[in-house]
C-alpha atoms as a PDB file:
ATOM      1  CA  UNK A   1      40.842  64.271  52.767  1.00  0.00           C
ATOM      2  CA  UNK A   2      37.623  63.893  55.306  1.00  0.00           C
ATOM      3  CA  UNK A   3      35.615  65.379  52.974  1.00  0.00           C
ATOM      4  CA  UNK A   4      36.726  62.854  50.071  1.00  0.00           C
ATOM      5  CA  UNK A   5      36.319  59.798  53.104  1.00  0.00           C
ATOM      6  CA  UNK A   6      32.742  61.293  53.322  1.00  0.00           C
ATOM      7  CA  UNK A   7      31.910  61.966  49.587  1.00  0.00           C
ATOM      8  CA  UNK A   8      32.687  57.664  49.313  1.00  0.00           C
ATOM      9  CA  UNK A   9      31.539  56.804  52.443  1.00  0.00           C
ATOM     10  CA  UNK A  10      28.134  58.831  51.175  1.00  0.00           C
ATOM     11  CA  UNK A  11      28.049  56.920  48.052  1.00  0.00           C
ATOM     12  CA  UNK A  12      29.033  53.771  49.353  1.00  0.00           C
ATOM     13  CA  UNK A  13      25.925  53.575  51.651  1.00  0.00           C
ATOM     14  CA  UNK A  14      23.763  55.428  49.202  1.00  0.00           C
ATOM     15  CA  UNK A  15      24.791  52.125  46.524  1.00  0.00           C
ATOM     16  CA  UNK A  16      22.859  49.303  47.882  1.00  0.00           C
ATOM     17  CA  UNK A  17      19.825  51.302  48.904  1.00  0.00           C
ATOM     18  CA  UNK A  18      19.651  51.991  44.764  1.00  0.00           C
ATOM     19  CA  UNK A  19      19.376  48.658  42.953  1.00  0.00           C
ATOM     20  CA  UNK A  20      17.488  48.740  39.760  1.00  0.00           C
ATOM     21  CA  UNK A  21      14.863  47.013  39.021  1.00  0.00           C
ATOM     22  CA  UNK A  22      14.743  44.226  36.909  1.00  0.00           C
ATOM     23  CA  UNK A  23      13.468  44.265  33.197  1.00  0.00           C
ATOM     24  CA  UNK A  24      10.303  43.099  32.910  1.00  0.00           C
ATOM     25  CA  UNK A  25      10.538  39.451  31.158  1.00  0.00           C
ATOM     26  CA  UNK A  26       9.200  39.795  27.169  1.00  0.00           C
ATOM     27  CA  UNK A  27       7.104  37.344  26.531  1.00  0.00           C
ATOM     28  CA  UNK A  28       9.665  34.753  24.479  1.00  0.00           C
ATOM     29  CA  UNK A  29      11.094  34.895  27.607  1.00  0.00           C
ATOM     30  CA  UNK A  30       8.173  33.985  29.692  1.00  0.00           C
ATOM     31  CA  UNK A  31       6.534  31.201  27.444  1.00  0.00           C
ATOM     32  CA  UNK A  32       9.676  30.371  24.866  1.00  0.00           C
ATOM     33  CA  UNK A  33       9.905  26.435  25.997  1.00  0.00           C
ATOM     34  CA  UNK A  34       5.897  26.119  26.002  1.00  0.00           C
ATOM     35  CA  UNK A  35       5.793  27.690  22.317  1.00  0.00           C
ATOM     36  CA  UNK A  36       8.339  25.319  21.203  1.00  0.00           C
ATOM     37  CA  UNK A  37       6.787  22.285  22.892  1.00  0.00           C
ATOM     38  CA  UNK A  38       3.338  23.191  21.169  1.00  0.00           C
ATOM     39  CA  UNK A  39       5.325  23.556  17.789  1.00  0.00           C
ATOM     40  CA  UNK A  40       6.535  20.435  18.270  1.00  0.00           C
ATOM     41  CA  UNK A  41       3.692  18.610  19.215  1.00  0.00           C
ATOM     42  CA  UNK A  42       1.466  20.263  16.273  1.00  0.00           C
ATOM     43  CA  UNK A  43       4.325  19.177  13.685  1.00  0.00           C
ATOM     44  CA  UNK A  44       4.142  15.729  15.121  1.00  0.00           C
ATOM     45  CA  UNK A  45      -0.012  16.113  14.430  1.00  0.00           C
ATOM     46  CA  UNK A  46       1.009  17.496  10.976  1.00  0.00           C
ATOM     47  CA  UNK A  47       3.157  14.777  10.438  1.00  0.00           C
ATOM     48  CA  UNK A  48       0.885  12.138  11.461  1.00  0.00           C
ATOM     49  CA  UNK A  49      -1.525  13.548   9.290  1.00  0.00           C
ATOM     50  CA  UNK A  50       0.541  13.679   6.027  1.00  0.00           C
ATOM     51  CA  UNK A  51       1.000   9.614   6.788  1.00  0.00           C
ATOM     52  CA  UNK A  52      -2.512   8.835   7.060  1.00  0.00           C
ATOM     53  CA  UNK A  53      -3.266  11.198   3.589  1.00  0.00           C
ATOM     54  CA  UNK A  54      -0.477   8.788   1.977  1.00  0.00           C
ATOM     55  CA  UNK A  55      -1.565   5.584   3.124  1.00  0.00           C
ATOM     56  CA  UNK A  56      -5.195   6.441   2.379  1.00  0.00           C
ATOM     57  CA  UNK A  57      -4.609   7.377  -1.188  1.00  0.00           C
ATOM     58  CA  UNK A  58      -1.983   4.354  -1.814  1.00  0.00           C
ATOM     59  CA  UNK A  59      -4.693   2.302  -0.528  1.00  0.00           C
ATOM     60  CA  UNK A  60      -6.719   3.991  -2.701  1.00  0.00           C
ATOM     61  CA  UNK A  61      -5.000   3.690  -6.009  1.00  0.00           C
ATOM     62  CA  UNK A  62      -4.806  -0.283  -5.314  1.00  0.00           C
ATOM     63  CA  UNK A  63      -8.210  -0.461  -5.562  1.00  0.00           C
ATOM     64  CA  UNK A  64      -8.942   1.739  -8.215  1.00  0.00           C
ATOM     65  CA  UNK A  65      -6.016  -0.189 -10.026  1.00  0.00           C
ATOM     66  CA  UNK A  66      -8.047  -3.591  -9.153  1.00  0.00           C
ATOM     67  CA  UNK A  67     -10.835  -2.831 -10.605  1.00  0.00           C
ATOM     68  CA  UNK A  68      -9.874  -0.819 -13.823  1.00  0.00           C
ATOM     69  CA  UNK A  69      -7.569  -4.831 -14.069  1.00  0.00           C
ATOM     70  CA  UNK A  70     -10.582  -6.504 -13.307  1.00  0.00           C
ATOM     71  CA  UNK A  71     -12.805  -4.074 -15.604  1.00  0.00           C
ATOM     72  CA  UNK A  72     -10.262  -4.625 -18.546  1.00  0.00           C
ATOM     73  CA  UNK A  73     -10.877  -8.674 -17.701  1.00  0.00           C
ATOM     74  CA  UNK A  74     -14.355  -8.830 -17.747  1.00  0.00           C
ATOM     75  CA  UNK A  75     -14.018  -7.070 -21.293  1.00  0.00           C
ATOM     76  CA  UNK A  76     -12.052  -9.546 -22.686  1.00  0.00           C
ATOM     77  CA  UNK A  77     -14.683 -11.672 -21.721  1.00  0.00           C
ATOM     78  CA  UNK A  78     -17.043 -10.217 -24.020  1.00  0.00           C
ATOM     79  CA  UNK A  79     -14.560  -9.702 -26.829  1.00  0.00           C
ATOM     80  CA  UNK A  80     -13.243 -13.501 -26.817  1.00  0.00           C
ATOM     81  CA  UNK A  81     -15.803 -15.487 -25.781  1.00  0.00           C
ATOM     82  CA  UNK A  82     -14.162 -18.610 -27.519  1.00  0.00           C
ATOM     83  CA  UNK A  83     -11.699 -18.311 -24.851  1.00  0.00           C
ATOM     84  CA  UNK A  84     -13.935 -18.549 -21.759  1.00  0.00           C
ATOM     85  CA  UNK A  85     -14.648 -22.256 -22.016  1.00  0.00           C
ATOM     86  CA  UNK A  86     -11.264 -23.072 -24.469  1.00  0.00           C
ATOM     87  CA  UNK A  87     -11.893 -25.869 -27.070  1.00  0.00           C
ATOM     88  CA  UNK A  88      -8.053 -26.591 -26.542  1.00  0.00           C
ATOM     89  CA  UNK A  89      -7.049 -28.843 -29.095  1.00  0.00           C
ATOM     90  CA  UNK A  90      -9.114 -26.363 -31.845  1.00  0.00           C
ATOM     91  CA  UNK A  91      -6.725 -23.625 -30.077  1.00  0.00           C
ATOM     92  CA  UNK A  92      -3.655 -25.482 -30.026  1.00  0.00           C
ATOM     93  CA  UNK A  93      -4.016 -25.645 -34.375  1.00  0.00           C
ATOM     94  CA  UNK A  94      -4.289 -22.158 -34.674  1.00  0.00           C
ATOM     95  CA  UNK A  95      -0.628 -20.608 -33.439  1.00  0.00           C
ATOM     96  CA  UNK A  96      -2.341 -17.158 -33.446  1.00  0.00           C
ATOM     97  CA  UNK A  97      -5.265 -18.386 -31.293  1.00  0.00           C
ATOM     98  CA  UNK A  98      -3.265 -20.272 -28.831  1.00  0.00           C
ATOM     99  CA  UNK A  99      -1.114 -17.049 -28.546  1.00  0.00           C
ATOM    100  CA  UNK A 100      -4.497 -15.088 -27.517  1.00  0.00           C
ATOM    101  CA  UNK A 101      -5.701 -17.643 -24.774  1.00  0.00           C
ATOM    102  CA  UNK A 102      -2.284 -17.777 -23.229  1.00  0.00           C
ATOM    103  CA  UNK A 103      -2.378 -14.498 -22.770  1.00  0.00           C
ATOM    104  CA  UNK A 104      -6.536 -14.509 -21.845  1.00  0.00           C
ATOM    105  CA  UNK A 105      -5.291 -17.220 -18.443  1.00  0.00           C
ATOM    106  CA  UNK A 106      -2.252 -14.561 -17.814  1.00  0.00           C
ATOM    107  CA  UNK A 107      -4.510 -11.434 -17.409  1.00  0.00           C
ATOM    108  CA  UNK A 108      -7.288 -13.989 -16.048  1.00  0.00           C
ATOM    109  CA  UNK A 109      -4.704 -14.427 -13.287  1.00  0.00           C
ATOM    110  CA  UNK A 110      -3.264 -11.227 -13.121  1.00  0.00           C
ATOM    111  CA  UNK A 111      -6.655  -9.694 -12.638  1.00  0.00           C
ATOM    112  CA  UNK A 112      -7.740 -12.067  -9.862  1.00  0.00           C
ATOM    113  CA  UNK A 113      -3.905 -11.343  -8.271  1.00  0.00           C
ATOM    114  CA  UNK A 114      -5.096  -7.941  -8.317  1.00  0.00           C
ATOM    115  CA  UNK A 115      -8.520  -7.992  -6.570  1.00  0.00           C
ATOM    116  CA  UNK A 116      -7.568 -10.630  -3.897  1.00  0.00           C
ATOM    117  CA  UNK A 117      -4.697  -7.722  -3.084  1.00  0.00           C
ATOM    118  CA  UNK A 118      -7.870  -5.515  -2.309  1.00  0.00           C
ATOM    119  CA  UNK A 119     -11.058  -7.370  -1.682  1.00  0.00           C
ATOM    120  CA  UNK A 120      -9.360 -11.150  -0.350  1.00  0.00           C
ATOM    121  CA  UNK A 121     -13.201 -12.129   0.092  1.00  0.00           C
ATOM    122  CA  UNK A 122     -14.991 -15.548  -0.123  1.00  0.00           C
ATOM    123  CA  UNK A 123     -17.237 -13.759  -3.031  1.00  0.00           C
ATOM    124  CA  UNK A 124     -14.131 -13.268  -5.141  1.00  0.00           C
ATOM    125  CA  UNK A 125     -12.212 -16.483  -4.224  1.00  0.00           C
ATOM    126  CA  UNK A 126     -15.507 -18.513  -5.305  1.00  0.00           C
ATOM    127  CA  UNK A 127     -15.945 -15.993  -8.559  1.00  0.00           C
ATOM    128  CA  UNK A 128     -11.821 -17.211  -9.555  1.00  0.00           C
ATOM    129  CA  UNK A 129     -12.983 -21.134  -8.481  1.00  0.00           C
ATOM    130  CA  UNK A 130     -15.372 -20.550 -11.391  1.00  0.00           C
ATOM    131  CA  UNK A 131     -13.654 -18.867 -13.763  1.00  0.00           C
ATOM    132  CA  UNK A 132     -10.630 -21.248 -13.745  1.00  0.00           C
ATOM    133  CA  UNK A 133     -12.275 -24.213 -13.543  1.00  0.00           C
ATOM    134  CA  UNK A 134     -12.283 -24.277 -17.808  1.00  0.00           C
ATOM    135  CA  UNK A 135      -8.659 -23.466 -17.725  1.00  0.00           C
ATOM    136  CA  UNK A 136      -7.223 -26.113 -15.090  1.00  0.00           C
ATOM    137  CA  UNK A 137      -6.373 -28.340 -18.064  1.00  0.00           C
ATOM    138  CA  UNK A 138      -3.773 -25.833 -19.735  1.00  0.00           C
ATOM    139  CA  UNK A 139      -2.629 -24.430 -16.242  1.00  0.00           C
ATOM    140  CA  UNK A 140      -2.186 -28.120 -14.843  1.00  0.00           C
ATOM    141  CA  UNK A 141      -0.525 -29.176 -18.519  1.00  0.00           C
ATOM    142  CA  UNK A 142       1.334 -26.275 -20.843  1.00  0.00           C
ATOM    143  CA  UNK A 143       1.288 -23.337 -17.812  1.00  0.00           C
ATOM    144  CA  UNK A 144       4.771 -23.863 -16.485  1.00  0.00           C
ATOM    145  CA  UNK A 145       4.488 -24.103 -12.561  1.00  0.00           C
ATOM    146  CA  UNK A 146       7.261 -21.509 -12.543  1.00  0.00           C
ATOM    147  CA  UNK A 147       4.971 -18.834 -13.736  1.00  0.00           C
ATOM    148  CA  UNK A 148       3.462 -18.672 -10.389  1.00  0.00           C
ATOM    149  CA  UNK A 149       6.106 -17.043  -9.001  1.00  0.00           C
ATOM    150  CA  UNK A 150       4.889 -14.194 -10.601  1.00  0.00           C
ATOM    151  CA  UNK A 151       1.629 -13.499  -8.771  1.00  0.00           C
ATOM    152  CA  UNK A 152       1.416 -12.428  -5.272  1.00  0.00           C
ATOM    153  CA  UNK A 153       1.165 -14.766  -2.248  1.00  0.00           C
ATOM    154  CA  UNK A 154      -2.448 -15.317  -2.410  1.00  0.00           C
ATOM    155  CA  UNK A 155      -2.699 -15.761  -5.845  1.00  0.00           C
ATOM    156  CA  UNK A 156       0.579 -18.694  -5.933  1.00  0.00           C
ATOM    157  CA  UNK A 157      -1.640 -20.334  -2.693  1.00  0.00           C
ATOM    158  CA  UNK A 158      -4.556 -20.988  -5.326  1.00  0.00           C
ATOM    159  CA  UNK A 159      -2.840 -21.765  -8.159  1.00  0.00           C
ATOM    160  CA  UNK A 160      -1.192 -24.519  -5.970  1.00  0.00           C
ATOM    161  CA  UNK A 161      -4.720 -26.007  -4.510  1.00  0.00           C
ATOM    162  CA  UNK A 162      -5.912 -25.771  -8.514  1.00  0.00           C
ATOM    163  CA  UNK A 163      -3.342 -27.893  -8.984  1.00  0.00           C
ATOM    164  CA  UNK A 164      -3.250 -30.177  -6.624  1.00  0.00           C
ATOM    165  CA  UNK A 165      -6.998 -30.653  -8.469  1.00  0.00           C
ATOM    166  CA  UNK A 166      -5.170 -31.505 -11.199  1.00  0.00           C
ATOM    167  CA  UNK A 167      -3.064 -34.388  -9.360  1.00  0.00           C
ATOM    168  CA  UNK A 168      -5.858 -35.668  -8.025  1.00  0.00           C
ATOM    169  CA  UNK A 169      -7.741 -36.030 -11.468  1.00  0.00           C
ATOM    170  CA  UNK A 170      -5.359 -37.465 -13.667  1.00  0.00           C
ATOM    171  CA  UNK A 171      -5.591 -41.278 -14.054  1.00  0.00           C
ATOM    172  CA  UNK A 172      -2.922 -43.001 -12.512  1.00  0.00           C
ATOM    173  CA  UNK A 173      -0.409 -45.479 -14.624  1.00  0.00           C
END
């Protein structure tokens, strides 16, 4: 029985004499929270990114969308020149006509809607002064005020001063 006291007692103080080393830490280990934080921070840069590309080309596409609006405008300039300074009551006879030049103020409007969304400049605001200067008579009498409602903010804002023109320059009873 000694011998077996000795054999343990041997191992026993041979035991913590013997510890094993530790494993060497892998890498994921080492640098697994900074990898993730740079993931993170890149997909937030990604992210950011993928906004700006989205807002750029919306912003984009408005403008190209003015203009081609605007373009198509300026056409039916050419094509109806009758209806840039409107001989109303001549209009008025001919159903077919008056049809047309209702529809010549609504894309008038719609294209100036359009640019001031894009290009809300003095250039363009004094360009749409001009143009609707010949139409204040059927916007002020046979547009229905409602219609406005239909344009953007800008656009209802000069419709109203155009026709506040309108109040001022009708003769009083």
């Amino acid at each position: 029985m000694s011998e077996r006291q000795t054999l343990s007692t041997g191992s026993d103080s041979a035991a913590p004499s013997e510890r094993p080393e530790p494993p060497i830490p892998r890498f994921a280990a080492r640098h697994g929270n900074t990898a993730q934080i740079t993931s993170a921070v890149v997909a937030a840069i990604a992210l950011i990114f993928v906004a700006y590309q989205v807002w750029s080309i919306r912003a984009n596409a408005r403008v190209a969308t003015a203009r081609q609006v605007y373009m198509s405008y300026s056409e039916s300039l050419l094509r109806y020149p009758s209806l840039v300074e409107p001989d109303l009551p001549k209009l008025r006879a001919d159903p077919e006509e008056w049809v047309r030049y209702k529809n010549f103020v609504a894309h008038m409007l719609f294209a100036y809607d359009e640019i001031l969304g894009v290009y809300d400049e003095p250039e363009w605001r004094r360009s749409f002064e001009e143009d609707v200067r010949f139409h204040l008579p059927y916007i002020c009498g046979d547009m229905p005020a409602a219609l406005d409602d239909t344009y953007f903010r800008k656009m209802r804002e000069l419709l109203k001063k155009e026709r506040a023109k309108c109040a001022r320059a009708a003769p009083k009873s």
